[in-house]
Protein backbone atom coordinates (compact mmCIF):
# COMPACT_ATOMS: atom_id res chain seq x y z
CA UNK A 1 -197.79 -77.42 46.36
CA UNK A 2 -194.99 -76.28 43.48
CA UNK A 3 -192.39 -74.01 44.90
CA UNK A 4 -193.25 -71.02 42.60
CA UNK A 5 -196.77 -71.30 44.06
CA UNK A 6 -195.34 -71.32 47.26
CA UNK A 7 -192.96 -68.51 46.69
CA UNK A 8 -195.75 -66.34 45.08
CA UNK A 9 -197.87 -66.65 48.45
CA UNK A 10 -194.47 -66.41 50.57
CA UNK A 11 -194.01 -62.78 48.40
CA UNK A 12 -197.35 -61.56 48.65
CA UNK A 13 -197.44 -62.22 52.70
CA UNK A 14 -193.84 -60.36 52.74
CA UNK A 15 -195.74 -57.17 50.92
CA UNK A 16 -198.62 -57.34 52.60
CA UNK A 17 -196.40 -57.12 56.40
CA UNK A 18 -194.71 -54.08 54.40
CA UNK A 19 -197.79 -52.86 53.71
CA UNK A 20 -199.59 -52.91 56.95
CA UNK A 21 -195.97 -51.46 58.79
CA UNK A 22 -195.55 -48.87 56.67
CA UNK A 23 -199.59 -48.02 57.04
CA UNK A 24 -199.31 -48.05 60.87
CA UNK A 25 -196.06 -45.95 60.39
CA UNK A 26 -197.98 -43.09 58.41
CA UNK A 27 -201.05 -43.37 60.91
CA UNK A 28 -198.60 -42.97 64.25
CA UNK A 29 -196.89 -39.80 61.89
CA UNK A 30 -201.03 -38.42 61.48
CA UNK A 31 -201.96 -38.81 64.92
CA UNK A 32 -198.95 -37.28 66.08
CA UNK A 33 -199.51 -34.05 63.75
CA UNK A 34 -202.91 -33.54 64.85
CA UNK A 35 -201.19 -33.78 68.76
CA UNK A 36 -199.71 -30.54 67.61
CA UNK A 37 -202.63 -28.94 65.84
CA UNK A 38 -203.93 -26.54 69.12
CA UNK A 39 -207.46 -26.46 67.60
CA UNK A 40 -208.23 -23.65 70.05
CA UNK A 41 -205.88 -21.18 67.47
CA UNK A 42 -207.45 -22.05 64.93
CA UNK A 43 -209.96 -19.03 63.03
CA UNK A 44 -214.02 -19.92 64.03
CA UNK A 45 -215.44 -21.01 59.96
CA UNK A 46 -217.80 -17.67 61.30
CA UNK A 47 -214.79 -15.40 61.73
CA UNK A 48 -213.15 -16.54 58.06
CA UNK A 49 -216.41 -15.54 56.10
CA UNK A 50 -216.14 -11.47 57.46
């Protein structure tokens, strides 16, 4: 296999790592967010329409 091939393939592993980290990174940030939320405090969609 040519190098540039090889380097191509060796750069689009490296961004798809980076991808997937920085998508688990954002989906640890959500699910801690919506830890917060106390859905309990939150209007009834009934009590919003009055």
């Amino acid at each position: 296999m040519g190098k540039e091939k090889k380097k191509q393939l060796d750069d689009k592993l490296l961004n798809e790592s980076d991808f997937k980290q920085k998508n688990d990174e954002q989906t640890e940030t959500f699910n801690n967010d919506l830890d917060k939320i106390n859905f309990a405090e939150l209007p009834l969609e009934s009590e919003l329409e009055e």
